[in-house]
Protein backbone atom coordinates (compact mmCIF):
# COMPACT_ATOMS: atom_id res chain seq x y z
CA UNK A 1 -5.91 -24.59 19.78
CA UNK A 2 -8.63 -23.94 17.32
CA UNK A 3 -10.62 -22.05 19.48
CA UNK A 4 -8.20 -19.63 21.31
CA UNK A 5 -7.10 -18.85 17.08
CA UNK A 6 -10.62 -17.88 16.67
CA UNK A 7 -11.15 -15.97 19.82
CA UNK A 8 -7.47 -14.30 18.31
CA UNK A 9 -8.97 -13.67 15.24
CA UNK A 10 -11.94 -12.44 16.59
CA UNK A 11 -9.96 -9.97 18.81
CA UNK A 12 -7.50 -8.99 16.10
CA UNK A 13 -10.61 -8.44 13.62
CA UNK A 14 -12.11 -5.95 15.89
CA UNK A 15 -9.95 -2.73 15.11
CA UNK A 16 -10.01 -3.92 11.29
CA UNK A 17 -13.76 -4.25 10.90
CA UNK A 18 -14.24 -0.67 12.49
CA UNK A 19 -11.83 0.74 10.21
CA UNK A 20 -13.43 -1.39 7.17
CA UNK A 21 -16.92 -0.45 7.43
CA UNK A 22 -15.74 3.17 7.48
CA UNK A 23 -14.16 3.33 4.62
CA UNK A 24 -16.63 1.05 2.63
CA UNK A 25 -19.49 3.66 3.71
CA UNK A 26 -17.17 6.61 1.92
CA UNK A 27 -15.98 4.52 -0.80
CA UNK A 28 -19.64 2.94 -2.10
CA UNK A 29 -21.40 6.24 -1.35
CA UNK A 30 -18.29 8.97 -2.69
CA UNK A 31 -16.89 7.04 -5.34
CA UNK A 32 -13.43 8.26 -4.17
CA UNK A 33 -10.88 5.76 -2.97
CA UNK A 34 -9.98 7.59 0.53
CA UNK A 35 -6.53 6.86 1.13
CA UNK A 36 -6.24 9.19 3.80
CA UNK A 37 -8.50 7.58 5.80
CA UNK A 38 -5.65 5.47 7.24
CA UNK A 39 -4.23 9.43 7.51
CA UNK A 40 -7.37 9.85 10.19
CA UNK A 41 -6.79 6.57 11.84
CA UNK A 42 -3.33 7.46 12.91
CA UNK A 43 -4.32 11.53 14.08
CA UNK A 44 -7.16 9.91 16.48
CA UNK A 45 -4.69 7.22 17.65
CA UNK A 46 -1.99 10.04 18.44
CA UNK A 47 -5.27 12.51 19.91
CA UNK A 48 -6.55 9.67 21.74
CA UNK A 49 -2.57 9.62 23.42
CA UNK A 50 -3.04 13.45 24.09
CA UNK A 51 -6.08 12.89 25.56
CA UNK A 52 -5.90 9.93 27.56
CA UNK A 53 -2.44 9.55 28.95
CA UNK A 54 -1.34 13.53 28.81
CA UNK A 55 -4.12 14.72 29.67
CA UNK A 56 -5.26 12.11 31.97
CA UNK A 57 -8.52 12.63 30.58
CA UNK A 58 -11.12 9.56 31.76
CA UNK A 59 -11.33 6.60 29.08
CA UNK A 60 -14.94 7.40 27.36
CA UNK A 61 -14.40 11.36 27.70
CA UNK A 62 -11.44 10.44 25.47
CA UNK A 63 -12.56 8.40 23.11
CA UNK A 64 -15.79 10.32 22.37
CA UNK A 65 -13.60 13.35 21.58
CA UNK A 66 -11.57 11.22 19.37
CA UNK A 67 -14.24 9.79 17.49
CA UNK A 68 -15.54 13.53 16.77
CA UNK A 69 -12.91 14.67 16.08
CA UNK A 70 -11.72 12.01 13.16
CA UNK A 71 -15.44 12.71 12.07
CA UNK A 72 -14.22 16.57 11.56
CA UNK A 73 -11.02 15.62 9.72
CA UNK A 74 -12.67 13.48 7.35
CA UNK A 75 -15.25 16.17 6.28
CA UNK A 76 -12.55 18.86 6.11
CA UNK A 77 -10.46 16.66 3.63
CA UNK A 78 -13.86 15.79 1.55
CA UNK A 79 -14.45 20.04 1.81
CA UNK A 80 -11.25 21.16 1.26
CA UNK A 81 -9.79 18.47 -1.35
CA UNK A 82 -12.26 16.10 -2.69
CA UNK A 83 -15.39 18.74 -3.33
CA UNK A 84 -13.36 21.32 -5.54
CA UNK A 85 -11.76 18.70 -7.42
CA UNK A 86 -15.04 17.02 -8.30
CA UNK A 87 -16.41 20.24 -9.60
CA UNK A 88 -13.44 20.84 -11.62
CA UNK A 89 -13.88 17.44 -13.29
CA UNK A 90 -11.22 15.94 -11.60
CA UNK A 91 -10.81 11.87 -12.94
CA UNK A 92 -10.26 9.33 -9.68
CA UNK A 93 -6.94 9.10 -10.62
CA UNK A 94 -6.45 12.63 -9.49
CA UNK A 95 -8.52 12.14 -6.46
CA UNK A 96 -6.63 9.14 -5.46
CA UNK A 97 -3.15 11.24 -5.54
CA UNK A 98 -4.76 13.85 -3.52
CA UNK A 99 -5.99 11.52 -0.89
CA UNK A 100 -2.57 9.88 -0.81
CA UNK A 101 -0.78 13.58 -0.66
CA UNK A 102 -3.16 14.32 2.27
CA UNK A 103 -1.98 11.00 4.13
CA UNK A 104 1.71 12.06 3.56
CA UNK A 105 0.95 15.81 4.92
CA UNK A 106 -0.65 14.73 7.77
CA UNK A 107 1.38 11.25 8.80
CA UNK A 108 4.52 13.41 8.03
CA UNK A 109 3.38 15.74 10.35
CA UNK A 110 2.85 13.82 13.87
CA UNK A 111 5.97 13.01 14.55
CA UNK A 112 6.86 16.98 14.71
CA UNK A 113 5.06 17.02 17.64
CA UNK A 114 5.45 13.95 19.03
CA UNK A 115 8.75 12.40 17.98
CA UNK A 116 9.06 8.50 15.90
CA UNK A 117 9.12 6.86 18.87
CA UNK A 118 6.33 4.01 20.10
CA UNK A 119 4.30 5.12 22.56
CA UNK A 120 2.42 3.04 24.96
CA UNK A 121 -1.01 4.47 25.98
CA UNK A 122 -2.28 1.80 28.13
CA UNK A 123 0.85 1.41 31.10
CA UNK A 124 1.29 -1.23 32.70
CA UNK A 125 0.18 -5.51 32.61
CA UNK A 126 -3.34 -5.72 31.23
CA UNK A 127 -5.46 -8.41 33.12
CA UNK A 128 -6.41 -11.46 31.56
CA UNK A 129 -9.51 -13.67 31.36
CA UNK A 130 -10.23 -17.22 30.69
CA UNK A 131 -13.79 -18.85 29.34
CA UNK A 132 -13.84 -22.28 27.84
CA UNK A 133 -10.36 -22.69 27.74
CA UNK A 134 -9.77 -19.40 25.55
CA UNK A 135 -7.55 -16.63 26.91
CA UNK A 136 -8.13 -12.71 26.19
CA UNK A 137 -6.95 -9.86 27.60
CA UNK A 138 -9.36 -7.30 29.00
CA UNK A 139 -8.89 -5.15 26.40
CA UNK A 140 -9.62 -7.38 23.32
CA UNK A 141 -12.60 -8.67 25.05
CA UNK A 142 -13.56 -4.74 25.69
CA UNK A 143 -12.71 -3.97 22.00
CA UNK A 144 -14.58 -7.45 20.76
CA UNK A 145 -17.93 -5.90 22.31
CA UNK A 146 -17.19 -2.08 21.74
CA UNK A 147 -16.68 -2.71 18.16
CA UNK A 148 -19.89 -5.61 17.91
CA UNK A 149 -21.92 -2.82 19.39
CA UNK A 150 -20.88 -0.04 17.14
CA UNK A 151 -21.40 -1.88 13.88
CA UNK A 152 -24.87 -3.06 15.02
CA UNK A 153 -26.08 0.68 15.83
CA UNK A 154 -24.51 1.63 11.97
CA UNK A 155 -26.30 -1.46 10.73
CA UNK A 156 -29.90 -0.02 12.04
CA UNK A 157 -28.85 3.48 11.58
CA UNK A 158 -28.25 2.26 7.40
CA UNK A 159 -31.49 0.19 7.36
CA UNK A 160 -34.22 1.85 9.79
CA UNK A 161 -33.23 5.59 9.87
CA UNK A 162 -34.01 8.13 7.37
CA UNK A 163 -30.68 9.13 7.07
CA UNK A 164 -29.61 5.53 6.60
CA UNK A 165 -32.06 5.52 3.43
CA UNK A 166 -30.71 8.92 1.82
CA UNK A 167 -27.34 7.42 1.89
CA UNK A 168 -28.60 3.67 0.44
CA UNK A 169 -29.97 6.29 -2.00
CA UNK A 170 -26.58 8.30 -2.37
CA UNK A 171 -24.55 5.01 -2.81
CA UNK A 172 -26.88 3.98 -5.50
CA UNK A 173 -27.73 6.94 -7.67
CA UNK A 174 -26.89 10.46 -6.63
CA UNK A 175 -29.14 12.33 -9.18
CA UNK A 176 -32.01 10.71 -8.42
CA UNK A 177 -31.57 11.78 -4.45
CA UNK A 178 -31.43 15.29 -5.92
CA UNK A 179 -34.60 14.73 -7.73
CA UNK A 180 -36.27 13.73 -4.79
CA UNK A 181 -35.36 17.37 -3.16
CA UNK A 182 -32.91 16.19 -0.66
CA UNK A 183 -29.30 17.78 -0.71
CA UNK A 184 -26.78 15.30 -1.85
CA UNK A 185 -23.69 17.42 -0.54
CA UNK A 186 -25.42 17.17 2.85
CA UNK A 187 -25.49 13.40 3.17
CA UNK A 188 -22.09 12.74 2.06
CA UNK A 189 -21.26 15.41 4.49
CA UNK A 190 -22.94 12.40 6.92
CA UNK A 191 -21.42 9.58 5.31
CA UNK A 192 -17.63 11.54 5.80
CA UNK A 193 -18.28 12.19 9.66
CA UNK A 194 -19.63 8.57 10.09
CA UNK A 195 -17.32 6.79 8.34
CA UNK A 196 -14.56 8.90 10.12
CA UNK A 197 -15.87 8.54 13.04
CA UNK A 198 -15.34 4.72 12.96
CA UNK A 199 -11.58 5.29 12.19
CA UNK A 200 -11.19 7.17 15.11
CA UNK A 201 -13.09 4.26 17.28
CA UNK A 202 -10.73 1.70 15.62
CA UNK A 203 -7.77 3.86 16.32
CA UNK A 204 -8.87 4.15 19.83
CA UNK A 205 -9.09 0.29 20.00
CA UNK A 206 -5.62 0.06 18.74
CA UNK A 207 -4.12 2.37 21.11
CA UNK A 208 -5.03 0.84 24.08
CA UNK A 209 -4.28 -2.77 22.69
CA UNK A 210 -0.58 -2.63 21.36
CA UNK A 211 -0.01 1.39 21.27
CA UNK A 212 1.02 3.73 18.57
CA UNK A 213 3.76 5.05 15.88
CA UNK A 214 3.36 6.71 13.06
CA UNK A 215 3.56 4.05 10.57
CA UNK A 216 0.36 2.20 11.91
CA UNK A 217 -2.03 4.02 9.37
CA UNK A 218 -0.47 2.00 6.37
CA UNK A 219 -1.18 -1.76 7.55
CA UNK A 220 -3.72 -0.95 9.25
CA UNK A 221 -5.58 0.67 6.12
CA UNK A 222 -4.79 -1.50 3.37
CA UNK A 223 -6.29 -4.35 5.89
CA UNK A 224 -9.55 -2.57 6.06
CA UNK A 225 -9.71 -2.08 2.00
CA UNK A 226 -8.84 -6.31 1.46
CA UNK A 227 -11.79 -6.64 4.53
CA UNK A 228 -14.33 -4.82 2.26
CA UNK A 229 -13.22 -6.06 -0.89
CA UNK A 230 -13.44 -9.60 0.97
CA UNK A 231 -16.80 -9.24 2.55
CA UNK A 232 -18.18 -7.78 -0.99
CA UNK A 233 -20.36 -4.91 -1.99
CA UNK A 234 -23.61 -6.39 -0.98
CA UNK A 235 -24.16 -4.10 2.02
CA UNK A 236 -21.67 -1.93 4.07
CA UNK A 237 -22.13 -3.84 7.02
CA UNK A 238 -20.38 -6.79 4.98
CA UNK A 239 -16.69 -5.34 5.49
CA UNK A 240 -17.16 -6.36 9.21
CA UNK A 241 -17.77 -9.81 7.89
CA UNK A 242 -14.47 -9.58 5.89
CA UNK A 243 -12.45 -8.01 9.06
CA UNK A 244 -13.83 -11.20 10.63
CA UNK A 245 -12.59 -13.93 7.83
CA UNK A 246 -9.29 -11.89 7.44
CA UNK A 247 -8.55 -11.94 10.99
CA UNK A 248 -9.18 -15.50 11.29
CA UNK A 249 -6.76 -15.93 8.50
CA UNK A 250 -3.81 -13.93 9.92
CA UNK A 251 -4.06 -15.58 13.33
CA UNK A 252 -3.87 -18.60 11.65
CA UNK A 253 -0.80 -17.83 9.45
CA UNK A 254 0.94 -16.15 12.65
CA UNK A 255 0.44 -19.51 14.37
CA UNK A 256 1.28 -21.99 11.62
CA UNK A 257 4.32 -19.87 10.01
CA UNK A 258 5.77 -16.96 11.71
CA UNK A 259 4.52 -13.48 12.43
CA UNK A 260 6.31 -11.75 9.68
CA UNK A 261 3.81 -13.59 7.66
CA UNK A 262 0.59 -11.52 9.07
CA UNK A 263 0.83 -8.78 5.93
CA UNK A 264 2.13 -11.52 3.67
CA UNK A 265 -1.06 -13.53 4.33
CA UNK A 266 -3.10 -9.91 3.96
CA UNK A 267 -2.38 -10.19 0.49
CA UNK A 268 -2.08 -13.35 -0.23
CA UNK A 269 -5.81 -13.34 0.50
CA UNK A 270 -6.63 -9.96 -1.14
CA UNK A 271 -5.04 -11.84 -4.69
CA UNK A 272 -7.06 -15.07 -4.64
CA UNK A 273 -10.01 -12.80 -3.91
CA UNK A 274 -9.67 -10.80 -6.94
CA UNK A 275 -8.90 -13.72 -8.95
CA UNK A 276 -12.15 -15.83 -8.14
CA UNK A 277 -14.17 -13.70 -6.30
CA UNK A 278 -13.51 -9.81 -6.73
CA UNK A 279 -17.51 -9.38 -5.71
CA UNK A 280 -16.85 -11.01 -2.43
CA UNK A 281 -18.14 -13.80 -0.20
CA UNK A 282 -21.35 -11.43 0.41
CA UNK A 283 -22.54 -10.09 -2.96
CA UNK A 284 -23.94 -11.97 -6.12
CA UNK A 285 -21.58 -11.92 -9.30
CA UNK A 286 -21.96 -8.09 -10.76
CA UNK A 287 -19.56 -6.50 -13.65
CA UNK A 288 -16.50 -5.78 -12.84
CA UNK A 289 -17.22 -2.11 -13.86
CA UNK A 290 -19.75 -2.31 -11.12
CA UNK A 291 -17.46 -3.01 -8.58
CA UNK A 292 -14.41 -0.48 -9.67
């Protein structure tokens, strides 16, 4: 029992941890609490459907043209909305009701051209496999070492790369970057493809594993901000950490309770955190000013 809940969890935190490290790399580095980044998660799942099963485009051709395409949204929204806000002074309260206005345009907006309905992208009875007594479908183990992958290459990118130091730099004082002669706008240009970019992986993950609707962007976000919040401000990579812990958490819950009890035990989770441990598992105790 215990370990086909953590192979669940596992599975289940795949998608989350994708979608978490995205939004922590735009969050820590932009300051601005991206709400419509669960806005770009749905558009890639919904692209990825045009793609895929319309167009009967193969699998990776797909997904790669999801995954730059999210990147694209995200920097238009950070062009067209956040950028002219922040140079008219704009507080994050403002910010924050753009970024939620943006997710209402553009959720609002799918199902005029593709109805309310669920849509299956992946037809048909997905194979299973069994190792050590613990059962997975093809596609969770496929998403388990798609997503592993991914978060490694952003975890050398942010820690050998040049790039990876300008944004370290960006997160952690933007007018000293300047100083140094590079172009701040540029690299959180970067950070908004990037970070995109891995909601449009996660939403590709998602499609083929249980499908789409247009109300997936909600849950699905609000699970990525508890992962980062969980896994702590330490480094980006730590959201993954908290995708992992979280999914654990839920699979457990599901199994011991009910599944109506999956979002319940979200933020059930996302309290206790911010009651003893709002720096997370992975970071050392900083002002709470610090972490806001």
């Amino acid at each position: 029992m215990v370990p086909q809940l953590l192979a669940n969890g596992i599975a289940t935190s795949a998608e989350c941890a994708l979608l978490a490290v995205g939004f922590g790399l735009i969050y820590h580095t932009s300051k601005v609490f991206h709400f419509a980044h669960g806005a770009t998660f749905v558009v890639a799942a919904y692209l990825f459907y045009s793609f895929y099963s319309q167009l009967r485009m193969g699998l990776v051709l797909a997904a790669v043209l999801v995954i730059l395409l999210a990147g694209l949204l995200g920097l238009l929204i950070d062009v067209l909305v956040y950028r002219p806000l922040d140079r008219k002074g704009s507080s994050a309260l403002g910010q924050l009701l753009s970024s939620v206005g943006c997710y209402i345009v553009l959720v609002n907006s799918l199902p005029i051209l593709y109805d309310n309905q669920s849509k299956q992208v992946f037809a048909g009875v997905v194979p299973m496999r069994e190792f050590l007594g613990v059962r997975l479908t093809e596609v969770q183990i496929g998403g388990i070492v798609f997503a592993s992958f991914v978060i490694c290459s952003v975890a050398v990118v942010l820690r050998v790369t040049t790039l990876g130091k300008l944004i370290r730099a960006l997160r952690d004082d933007p007018q000293l970057l300047a100083l140094t002669g590079s172009d701040p706008g540029l690299v959180r240009s970067a950070v908004f493809v990037g970070g995109s970019g891995l909601a449009g992986a996660a939403a590709v993950l998602h499609s083929l594993d249980v499908g789409i609707e247009p109300t997936i962007g909600l849950p699905a976000f609000l699970a990525a901000t508890v992962a980062m919040i969980v896994g702590g401000t330490r480094s980006f990579e730590a959201a993954a950490f908290g995708a992992l812990l979280l999914g654990v958490l839920q699979n457990a819950a599901v199994r011991l309770m009910a599944n109506e009890w999956r979002e319940p035990a979200t933020f059930i989770i996302f309290v206790l955190f911010l009651l003893f441990r709002p720096q997370g598992l992975l970071s050392s105790s900083r002002r709470t000013e610090e972490i806001q």
